[in-house]
C-alpha atoms as a PDB file:
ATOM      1  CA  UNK A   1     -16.020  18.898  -4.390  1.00  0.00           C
ATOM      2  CA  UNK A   2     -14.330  18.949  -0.953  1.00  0.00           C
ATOM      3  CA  UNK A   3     -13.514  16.105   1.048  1.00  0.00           C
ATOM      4  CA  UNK A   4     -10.915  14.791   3.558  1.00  0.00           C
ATOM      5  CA  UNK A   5      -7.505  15.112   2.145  1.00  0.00           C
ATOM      6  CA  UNK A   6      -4.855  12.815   2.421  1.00  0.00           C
ATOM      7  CA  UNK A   7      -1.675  12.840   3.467  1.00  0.00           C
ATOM      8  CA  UNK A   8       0.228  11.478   0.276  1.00  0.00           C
ATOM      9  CA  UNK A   9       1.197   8.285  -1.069  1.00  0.00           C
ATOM     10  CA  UNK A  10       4.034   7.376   1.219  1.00  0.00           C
ATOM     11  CA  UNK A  11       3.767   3.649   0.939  1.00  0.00           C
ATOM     12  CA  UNK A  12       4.019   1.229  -2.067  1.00  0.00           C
ATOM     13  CA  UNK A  13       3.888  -2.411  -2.511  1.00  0.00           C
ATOM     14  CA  UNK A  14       5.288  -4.125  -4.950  1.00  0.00           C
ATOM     15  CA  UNK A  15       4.387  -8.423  -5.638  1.00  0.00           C
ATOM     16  CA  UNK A  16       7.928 -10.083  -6.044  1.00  0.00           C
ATOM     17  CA  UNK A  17       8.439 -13.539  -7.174  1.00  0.00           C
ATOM     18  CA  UNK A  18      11.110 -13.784  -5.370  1.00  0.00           C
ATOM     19  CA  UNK A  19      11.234 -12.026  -2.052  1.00  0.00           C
ATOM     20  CA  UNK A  20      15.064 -13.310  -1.238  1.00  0.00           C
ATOM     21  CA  UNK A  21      16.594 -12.035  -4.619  1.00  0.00           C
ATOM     22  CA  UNK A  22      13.892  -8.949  -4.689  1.00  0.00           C
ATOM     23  CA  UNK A  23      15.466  -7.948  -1.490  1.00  0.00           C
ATOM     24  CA  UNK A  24      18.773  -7.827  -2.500  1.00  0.00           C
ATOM     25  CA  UNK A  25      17.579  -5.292  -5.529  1.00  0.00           C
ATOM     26  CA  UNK A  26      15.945  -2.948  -3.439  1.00  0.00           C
ATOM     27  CA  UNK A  27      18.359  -2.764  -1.383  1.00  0.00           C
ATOM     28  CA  UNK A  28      21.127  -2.229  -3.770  1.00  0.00           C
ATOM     29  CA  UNK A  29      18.800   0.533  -5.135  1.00  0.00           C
ATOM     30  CA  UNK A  30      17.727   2.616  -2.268  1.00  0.00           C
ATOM     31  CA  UNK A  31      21.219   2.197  -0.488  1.00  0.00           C
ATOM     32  CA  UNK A  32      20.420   0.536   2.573  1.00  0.00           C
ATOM     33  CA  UNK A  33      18.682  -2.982   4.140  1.00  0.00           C
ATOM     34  CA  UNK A  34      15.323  -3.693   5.237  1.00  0.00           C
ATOM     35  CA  UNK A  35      13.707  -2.234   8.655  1.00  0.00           C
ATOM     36  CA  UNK A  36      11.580  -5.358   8.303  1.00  0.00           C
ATOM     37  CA  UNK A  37      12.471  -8.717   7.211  1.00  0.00           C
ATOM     38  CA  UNK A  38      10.020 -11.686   6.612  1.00  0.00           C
ATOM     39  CA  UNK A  39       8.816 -14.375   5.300  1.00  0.00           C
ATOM     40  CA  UNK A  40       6.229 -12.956   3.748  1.00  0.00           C
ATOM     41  CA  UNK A  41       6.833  -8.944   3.818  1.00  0.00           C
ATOM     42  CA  UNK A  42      10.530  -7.344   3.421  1.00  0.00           C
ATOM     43  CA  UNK A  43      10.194  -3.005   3.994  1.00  0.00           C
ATOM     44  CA  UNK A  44      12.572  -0.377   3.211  1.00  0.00           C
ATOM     45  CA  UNK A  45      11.919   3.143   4.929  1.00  0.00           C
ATOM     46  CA  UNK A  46      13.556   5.680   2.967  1.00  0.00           C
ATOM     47  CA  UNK A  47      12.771   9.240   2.441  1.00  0.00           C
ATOM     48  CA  UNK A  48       9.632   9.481   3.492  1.00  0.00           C
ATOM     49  CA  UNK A  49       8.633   6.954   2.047  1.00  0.00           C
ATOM     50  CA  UNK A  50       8.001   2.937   2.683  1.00  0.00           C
ATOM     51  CA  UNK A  51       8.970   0.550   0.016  1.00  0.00           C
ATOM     52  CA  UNK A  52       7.289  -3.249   0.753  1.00  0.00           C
ATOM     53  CA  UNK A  53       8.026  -6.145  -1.542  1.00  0.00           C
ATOM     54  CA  UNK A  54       5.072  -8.656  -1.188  1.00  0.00           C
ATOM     55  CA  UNK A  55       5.443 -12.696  -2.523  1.00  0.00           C
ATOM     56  CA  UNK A  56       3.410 -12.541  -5.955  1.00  0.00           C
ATOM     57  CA  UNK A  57      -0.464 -13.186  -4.799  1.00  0.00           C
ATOM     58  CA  UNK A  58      -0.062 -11.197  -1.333  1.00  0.00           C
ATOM     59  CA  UNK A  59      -1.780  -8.346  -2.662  1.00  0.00           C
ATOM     60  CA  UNK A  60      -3.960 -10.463  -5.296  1.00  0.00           C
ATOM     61  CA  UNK A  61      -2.478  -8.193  -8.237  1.00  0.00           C
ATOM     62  CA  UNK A  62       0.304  -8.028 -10.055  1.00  0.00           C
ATOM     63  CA  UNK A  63       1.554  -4.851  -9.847  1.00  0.00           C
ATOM     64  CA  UNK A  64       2.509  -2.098  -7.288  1.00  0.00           C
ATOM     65  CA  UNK A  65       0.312  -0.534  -5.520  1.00  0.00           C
ATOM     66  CA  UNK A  66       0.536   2.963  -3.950  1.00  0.00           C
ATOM     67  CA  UNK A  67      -1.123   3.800  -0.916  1.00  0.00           C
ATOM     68  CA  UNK A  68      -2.350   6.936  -0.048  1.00  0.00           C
ATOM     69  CA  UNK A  69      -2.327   7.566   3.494  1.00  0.00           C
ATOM     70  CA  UNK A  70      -5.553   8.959   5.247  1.00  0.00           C
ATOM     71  CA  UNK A  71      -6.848  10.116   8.869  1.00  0.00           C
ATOM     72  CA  UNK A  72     -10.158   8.565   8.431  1.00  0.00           C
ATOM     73  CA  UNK A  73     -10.415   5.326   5.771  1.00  0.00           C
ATOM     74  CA  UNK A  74     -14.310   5.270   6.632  1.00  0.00           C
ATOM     75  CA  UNK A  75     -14.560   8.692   5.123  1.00  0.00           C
ATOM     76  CA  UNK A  76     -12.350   8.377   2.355  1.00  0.00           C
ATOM     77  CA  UNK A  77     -13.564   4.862   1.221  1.00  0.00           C
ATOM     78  CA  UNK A  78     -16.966   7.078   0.984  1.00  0.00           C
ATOM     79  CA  UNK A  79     -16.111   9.739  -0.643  1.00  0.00           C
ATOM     80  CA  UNK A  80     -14.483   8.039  -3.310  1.00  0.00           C
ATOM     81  CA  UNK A  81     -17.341   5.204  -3.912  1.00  0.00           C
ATOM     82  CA  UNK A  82     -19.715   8.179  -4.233  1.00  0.00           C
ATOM     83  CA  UNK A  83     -17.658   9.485  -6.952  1.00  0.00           C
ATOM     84  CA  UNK A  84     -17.047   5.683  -8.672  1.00  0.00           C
ATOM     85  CA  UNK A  85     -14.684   4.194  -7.331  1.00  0.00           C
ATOM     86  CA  UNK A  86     -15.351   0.456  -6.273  1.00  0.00           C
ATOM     87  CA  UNK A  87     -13.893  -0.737  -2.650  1.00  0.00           C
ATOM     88  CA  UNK A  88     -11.988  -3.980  -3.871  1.00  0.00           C
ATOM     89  CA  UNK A  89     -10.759  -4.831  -0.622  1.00  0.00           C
ATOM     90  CA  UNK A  90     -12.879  -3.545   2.687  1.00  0.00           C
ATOM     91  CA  UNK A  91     -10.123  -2.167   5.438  1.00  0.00           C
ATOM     92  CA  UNK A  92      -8.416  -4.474   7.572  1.00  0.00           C
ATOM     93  CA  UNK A  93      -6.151  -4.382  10.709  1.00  0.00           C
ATOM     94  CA  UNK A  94      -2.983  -5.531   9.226  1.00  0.00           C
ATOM     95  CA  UNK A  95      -1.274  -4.600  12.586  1.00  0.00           C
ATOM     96  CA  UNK A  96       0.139  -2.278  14.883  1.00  0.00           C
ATOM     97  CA  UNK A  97      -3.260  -0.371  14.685  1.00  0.00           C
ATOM     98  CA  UNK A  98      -2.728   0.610  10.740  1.00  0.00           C
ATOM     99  CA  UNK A  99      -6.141  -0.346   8.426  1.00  0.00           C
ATOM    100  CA  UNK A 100      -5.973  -0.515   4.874  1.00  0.00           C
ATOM    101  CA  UNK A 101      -7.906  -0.826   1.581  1.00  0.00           C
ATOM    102  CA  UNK A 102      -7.833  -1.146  -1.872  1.00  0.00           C
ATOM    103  CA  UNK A 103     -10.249   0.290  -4.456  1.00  0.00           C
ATOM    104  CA  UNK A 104     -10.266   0.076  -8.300  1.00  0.00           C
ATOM    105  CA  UNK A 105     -10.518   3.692 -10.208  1.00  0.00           C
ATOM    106  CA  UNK A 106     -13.157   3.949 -13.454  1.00  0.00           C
ATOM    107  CA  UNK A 107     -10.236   1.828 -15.237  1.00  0.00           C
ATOM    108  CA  UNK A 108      -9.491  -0.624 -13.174  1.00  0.00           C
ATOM    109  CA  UNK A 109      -6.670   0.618 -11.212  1.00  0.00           C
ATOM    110  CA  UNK A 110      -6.292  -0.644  -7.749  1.00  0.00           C
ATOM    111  CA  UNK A 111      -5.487   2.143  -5.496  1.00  0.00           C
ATOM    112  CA  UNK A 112      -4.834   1.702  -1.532  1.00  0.00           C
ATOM    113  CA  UNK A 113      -6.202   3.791   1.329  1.00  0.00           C
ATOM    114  CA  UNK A 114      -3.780   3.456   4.871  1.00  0.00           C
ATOM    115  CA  UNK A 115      -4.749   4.476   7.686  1.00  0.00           C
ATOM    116  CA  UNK A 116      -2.262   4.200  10.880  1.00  0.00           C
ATOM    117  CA  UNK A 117      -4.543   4.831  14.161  1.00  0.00           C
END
């Protein structure tokens, strides 16, 4: 089966309880402070990679979740429903032009789709 491939998972949330102290641990890990500081999101853009730290709830689960980044959510979000997967949350605008989504796998793991336009 061929499809549209992705780019990667180059983004991963994870639900903090508290986004303060949280902060303070991902920065000591990765070595440097937040590109974006909030309320409600903190992100760390290291490597390739972006690193967001959620308030427990933001995400409605309570663990990470990797996002694989995609050129066309509408196509991905069919292509994996036609093989099983279940769209948990439909894409949204969360911004700056970027859509995402969440599915659940055959087990129950939430996986995200991002999309930046």
């Amino acid at each position: 089966m061929t499809g549209t491939p992705t780019q990667g998972v180059k983004t991963v949330l994870h639900p903090v309880s508290d986004l303060a102290k949280a902060k303070e641990v991902y920065a000591a890990l990765l070595g440097i402070q937040p590109q974006t500081d909030s309320e409600y999101y903190v992100g760390f853009d290291t490597a390739g990679q972006h690193i967001g730290l959620v308030p427990s709830g933001g995400q409605g689960t309570a663990s990470p979740v990797a996002y694989w980044h995609v050129t066309d959510i509408a196509a991905k979000l069919a292509e994996v429903t036609a093989a099983g997967a279940t769209v948990r949350d439909a894409p949204k605008d969360v911004g700056g032009g970027r859509l995402v989504a969440t599915i659940t796998d055959l087990d129950g793991n939430v996986l995200g789709l991002l999309q930046d336009r």
